[in-house]
Protein backbone atom coordinates (compact mmCIF):
# COMPACT_ATOMS: atom_id res chain seq x y z
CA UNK A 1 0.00 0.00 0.00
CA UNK A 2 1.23 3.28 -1.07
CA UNK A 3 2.44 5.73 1.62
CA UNK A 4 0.33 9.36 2.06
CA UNK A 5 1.80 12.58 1.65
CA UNK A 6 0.49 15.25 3.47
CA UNK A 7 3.51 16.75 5.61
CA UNK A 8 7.04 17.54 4.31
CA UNK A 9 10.34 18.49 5.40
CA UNK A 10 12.73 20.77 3.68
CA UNK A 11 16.11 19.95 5.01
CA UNK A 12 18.37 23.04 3.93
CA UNK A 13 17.05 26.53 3.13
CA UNK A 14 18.82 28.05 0.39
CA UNK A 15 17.11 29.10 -3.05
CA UNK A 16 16.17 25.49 -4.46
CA UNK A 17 14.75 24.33 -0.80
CA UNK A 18 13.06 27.10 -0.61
CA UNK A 19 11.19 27.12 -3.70
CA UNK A 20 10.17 23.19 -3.48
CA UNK A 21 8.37 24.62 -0.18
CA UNK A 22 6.80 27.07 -2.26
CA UNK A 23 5.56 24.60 -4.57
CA UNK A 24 4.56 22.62 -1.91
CA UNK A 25 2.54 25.10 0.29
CA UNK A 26 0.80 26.66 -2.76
CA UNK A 27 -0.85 22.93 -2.84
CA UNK A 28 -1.72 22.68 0.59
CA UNK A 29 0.90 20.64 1.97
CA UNK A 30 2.69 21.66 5.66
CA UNK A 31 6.03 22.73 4.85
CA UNK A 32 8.65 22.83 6.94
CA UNK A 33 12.05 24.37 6.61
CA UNK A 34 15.45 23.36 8.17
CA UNK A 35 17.56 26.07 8.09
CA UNK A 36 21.19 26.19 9.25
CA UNK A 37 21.12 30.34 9.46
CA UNK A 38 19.33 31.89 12.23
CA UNK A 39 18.78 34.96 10.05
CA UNK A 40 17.02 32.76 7.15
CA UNK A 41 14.54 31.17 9.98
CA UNK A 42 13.68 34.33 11.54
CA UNK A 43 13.10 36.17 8.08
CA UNK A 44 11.05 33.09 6.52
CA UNK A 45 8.86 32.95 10.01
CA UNK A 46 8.65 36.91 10.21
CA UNK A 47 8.57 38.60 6.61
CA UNK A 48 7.78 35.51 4.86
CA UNK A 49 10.92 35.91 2.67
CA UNK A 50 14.47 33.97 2.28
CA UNK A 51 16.08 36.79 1.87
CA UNK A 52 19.66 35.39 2.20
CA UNK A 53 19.06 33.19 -0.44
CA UNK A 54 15.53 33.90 -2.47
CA UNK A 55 15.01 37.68 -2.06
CA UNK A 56 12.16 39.44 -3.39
CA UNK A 57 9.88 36.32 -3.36
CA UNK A 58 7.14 36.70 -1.57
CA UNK A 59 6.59 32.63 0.57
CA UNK A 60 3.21 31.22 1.34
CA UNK A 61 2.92 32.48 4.53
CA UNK A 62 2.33 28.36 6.00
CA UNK A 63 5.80 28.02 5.15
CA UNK A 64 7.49 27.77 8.96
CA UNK A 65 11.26 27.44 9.57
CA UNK A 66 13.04 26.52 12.36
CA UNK A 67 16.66 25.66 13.72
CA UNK A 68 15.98 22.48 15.15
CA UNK A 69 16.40 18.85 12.80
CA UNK A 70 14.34 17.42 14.82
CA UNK A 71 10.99 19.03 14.17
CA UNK A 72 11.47 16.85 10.71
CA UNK A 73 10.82 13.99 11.96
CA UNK A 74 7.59 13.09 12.18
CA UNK A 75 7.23 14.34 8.34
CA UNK A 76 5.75 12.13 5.91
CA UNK A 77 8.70 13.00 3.57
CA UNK A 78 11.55 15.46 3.89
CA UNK A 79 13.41 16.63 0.51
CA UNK A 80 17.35 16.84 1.50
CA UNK A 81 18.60 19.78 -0.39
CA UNK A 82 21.46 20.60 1.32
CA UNK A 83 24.62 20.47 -0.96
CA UNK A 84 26.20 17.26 -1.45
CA UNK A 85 29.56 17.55 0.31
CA UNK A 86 27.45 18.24 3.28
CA UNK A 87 24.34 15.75 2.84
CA UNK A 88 26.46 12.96 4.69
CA UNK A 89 27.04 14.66 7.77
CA UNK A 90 23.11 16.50 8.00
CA UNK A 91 21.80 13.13 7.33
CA UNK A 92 23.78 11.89 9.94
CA UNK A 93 22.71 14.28 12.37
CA UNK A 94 19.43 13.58 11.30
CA UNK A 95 19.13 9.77 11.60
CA UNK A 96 18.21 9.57 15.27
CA UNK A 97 15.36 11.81 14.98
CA UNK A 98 13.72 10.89 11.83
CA UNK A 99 10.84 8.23 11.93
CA UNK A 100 11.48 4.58 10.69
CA UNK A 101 11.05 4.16 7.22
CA UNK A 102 10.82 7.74 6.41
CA UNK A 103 10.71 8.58 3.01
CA UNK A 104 13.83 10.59 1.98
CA UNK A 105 13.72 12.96 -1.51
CA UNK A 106 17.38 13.46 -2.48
CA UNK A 107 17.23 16.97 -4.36
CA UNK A 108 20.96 17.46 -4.34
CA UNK A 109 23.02 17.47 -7.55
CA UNK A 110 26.66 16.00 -6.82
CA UNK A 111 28.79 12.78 -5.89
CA UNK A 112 30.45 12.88 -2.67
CA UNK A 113 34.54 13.57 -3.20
CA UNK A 114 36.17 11.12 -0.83
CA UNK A 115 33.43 7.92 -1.33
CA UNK A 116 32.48 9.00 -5.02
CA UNK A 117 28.72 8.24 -3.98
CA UNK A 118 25.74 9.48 -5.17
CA UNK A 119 23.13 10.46 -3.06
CA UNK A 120 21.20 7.65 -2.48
CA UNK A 121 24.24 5.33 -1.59
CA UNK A 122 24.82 8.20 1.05
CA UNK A 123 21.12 7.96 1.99
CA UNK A 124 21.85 4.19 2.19
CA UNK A 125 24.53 4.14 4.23
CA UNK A 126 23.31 6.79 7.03
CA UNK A 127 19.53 5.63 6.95
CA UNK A 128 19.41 2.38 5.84
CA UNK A 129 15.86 1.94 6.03
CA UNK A 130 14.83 4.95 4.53
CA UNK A 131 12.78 4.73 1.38
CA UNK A 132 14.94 6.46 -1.44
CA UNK A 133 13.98 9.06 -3.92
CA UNK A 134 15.30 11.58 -6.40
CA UNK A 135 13.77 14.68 -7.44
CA UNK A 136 15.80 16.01 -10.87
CA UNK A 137 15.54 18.01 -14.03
CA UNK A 138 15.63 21.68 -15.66
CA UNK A 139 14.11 23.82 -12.75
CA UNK A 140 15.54 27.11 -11.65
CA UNK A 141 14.77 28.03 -8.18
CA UNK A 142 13.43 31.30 -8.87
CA UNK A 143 11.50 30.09 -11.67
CA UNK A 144 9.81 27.45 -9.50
CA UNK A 145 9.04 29.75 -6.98
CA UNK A 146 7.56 32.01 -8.83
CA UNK A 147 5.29 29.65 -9.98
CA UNK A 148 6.47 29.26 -13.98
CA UNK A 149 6.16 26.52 -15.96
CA UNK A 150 8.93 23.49 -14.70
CA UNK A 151 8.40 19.58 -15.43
CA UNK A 152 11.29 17.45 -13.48
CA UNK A 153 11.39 13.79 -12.98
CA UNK A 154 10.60 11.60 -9.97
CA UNK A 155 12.81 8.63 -9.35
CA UNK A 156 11.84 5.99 -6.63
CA UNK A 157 12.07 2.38 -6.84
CA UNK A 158 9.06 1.68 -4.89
CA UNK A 159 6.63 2.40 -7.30
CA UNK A 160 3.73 2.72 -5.43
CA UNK A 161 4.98 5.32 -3.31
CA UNK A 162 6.95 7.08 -6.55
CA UNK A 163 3.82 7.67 -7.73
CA UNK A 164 2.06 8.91 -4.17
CA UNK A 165 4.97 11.35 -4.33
CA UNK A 166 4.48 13.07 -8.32
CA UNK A 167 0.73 13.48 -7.21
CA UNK A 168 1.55 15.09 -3.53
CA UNK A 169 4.39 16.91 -5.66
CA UNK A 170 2.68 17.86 -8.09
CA UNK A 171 1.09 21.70 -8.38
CA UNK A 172 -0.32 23.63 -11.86
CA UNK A 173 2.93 24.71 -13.04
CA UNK A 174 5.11 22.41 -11.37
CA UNK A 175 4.79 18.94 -13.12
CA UNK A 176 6.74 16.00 -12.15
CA UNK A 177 7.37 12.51 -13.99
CA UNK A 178 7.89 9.02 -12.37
CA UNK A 179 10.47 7.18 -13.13
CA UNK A 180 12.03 4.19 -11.15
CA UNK A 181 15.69 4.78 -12.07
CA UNK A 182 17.03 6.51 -9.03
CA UNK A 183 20.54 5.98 -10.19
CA UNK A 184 19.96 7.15 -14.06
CA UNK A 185 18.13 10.83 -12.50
CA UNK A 186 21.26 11.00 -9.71
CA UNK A 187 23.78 10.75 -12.65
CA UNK A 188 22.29 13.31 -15.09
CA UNK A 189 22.33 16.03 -12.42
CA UNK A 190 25.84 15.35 -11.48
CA UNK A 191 27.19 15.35 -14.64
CA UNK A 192 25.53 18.53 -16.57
CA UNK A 193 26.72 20.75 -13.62
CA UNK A 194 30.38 19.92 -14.94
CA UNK A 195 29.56 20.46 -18.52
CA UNK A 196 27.90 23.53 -17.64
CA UNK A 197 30.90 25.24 -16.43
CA UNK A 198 32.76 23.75 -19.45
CA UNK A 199 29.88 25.94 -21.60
CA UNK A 200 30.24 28.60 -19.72
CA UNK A 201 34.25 28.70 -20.33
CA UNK A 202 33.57 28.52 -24.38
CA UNK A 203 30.95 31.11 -23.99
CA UNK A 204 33.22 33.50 -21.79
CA UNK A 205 36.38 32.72 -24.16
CA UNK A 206 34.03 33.70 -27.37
CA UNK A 207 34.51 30.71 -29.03
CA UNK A 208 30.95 30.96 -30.54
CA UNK A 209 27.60 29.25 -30.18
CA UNK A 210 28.72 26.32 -32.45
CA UNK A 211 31.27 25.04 -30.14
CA UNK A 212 28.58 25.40 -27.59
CA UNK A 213 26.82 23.26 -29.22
CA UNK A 214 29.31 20.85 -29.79
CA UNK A 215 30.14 20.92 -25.71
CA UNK A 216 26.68 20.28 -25.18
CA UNK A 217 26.07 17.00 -27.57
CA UNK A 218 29.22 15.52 -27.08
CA UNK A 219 28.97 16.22 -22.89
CA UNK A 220 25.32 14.44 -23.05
CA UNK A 221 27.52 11.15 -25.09
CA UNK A 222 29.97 11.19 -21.96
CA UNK A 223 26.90 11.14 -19.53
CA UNK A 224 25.27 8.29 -21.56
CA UNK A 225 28.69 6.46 -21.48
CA UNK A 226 28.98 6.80 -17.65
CA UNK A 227 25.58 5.79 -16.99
CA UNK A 228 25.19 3.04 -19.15
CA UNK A 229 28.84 1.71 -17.74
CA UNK A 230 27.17 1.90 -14.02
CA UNK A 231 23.63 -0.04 -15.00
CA UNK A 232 21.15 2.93 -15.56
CA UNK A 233 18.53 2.97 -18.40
CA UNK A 234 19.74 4.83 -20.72
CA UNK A 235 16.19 6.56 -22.04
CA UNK A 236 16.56 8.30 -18.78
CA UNK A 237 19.45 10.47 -19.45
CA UNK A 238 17.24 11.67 -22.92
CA UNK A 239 14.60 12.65 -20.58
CA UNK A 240 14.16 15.66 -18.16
CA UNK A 241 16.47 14.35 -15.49
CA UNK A 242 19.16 14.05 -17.94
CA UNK A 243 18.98 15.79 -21.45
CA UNK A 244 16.48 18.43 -20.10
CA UNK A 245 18.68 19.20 -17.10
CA UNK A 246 21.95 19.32 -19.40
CA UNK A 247 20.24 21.40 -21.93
CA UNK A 248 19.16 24.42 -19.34
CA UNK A 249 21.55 24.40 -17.33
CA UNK A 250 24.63 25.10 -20.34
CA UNK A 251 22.22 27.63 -21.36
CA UNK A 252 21.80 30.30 -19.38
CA UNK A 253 23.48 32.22 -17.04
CA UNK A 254 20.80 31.82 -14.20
CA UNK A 255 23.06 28.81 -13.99
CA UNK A 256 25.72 29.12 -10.60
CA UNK A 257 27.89 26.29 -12.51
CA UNK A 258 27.76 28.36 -15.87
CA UNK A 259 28.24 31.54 -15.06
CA UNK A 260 31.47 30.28 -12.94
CA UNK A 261 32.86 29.02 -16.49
CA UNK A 262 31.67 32.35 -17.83
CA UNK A 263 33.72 34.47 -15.24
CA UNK A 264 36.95 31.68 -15.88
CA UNK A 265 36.75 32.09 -19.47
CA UNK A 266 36.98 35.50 -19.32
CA UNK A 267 39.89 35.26 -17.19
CA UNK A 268 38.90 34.46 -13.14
CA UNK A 269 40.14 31.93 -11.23
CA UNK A 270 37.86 29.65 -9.49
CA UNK A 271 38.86 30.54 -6.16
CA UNK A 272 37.89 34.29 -6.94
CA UNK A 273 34.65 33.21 -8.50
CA UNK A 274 33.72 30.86 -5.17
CA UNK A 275 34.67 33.44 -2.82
CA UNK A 276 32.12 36.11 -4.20
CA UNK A 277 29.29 33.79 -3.73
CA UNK A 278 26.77 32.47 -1.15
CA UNK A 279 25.33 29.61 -2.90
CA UNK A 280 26.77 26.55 -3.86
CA UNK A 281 28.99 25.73 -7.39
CA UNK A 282 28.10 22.06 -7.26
CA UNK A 283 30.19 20.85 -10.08
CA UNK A 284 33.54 22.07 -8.86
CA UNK A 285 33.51 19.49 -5.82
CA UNK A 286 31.56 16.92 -8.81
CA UNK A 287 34.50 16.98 -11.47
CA UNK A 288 37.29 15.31 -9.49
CA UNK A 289 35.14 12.94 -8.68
CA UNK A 290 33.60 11.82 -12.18
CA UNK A 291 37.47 11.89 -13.28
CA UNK A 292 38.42 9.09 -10.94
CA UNK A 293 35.01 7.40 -11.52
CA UNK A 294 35.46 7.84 -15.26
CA UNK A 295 39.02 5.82 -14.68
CA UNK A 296 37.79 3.57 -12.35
CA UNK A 297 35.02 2.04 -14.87
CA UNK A 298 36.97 2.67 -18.13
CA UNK A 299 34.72 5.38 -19.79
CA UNK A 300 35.89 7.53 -22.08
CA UNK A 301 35.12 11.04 -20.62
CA UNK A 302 37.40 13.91 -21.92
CA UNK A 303 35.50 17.04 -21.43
CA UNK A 304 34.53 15.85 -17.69
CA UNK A 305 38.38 15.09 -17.49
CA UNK A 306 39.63 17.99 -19.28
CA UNK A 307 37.24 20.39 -16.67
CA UNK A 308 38.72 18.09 -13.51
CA UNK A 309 41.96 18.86 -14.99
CA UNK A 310 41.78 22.62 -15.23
CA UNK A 311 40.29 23.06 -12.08
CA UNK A 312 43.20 20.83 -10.05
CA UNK A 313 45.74 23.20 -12.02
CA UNK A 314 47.10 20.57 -13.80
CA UNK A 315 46.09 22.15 -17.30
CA UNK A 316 44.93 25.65 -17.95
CA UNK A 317 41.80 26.48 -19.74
CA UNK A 318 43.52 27.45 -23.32
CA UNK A 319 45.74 23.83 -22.97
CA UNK A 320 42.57 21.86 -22.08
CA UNK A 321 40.95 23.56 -25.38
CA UNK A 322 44.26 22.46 -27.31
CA UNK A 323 44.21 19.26 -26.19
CA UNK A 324 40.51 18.54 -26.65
CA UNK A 325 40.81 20.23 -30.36
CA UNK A 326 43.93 17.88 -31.28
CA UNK A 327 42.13 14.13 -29.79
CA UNK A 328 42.47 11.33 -32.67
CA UNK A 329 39.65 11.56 -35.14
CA UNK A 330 36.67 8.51 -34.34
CA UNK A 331 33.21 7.47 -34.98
CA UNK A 332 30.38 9.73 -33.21
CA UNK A 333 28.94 6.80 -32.33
């Protein structure tokens, strides 16, 4: 029998936590937020705003916050959006608290550095008996909070309860789509954050929309190689979680992992780029990782490895062009 869906958790309140309460409360679900910032409970509770992280959106004023973990867990479901180097140790924190069996939505991006895991083998390994799930696809924060169009993808095993989830997800403009491959929706999102600051490094360099282009359809044959190599479907990667994902977020500066190839193309360093923000650049920490992952299962990857590369130091951007620009001619295929 399917699960019910009537009270959520948001555990981490930047922009994209945030907005999935948004989407939530506008539909009648309780919402609550975790926050680690004292300043982002109070102003959520008080003005109805996150404005650390989500100014100048107006939040459904059900939408409470609070400081305390703990007030999670008696939550039907709690979405973990805190950022993925940090999603083992919240979780952690979290374990004792949270009721048994409670269904977890993994809504971060990323593959842990010093494990290479994705999410869910995180999830696994901290809260064994919590039911898994993946929310993924093209969705700006903003965009979803303001209530515009977005359609992202659902991934839980348990089918039942996948499907309990899209409908208790679900609002007008905010469409989800089950799917059962938790794995194929985890790998999409990790990998298009890396290509995105690749894209943003041609845009930023002017080397023109067609090698943009190029970036883009030759990045989403790397993330097909990768996933098919580690067992996921590979119609998921052509769907929202994977293709849609890729194909938004190398396209538009909205994008924290493209506009951070934008500002290196035009001559930053990373380090100066991450120090001038707030939020999260989640495919700095992902590219080391897909590099050794990439070695580890023998898949070709050179514009994940090239991007792991430049960011280590061990190439700069104009020798990672020249050595992409001068591989051995092959098949596309």
């Amino acid at each position: 029998m399917a699960k019910t869906f009537q009270n959520f958790g948001v555990i981490g309140g930047g922009a994209w936590g945030t907005a999935l309460a948004q989407t939530l409360a506008a539909s009648g679900r309780a919402v609550t937020i975790w926050a680690y910032e004292a300043d982002c409970v109070k102003a959520i509770n008080t003005q109805h705003e996150n404005t650390l992280y989500l100014p100048g959106v107006k939040l459904q004023t059900s939408i409470k916050a609070t400081s305390e973990i703990g007030a999670l867990g008696s939550c039907d479901a709690v979405l973990s959006v805190a950022p993925a180097q940090h999603t083992r140790n919240i979780l952690e924190g979290y374990a004792p608290l949270a009721k048994d069996g409670q269904t977890i939505v993994l809504c971060s991006k990323g593959i842990e550095i010093s494990t290479r895991s994705f999410m869910s083998d995180v999830l696994t390994d901290v809260m064994p008996r919590a039911q898994a799930a993946v929310l993924s696809g093209p969705s700006f924060a903003v965009d979803v909070a303001k209530g515009l169009p977005t359609a992202v993808t659902i991934a839980c095993a348990n089918e039942a309860d996948g499907r309990a989830l899209v409908k208790a997800i679900a609002a007008p403009t905010f469409r989800p789509y089950y799917s059962n491959d938790v794995l194929g929706a985890e790998i999409g999102g990790a990998v298009k954050n890396v290509l995105a600051i690749v894209c943003g490094i041609v845009l930023g360099k002017a080397l023109g929309r067609s090698a943009h282009a190029a970036i883009i359809a030759r990045g989403f044959a790397e993330m097909t190689r990768l996933g098919t190599a580690l067992g996921c479907k590979p119609e998921t990667l052509t769907g929202l979680c994977g293709l849609g994902d890729l194909v938004l977020t190398c396209s538009s500066e909205q994008s924290r992992n493209m506009s951070c190839g934008l500002a290196m193309g035009q001559g930053k360093t990373v380090e100066a780029v991450l120090s001038d923000r707030t939020s999260v650049t989640e495919g700095v920490a992902t590219a080391p990782a897909l590099r050794q992952m990439a070695i580890e299962h023998n898949v070709d990857m050179p514009i994940c490895t090239a991007m792991a590369d430049i960011l280590s130091g061990a190439l700069s951007v104009d020798a990672a062009i020249t050595a992409l620009l001068s591989r051995d001619h092959k098949s596309e295929v």
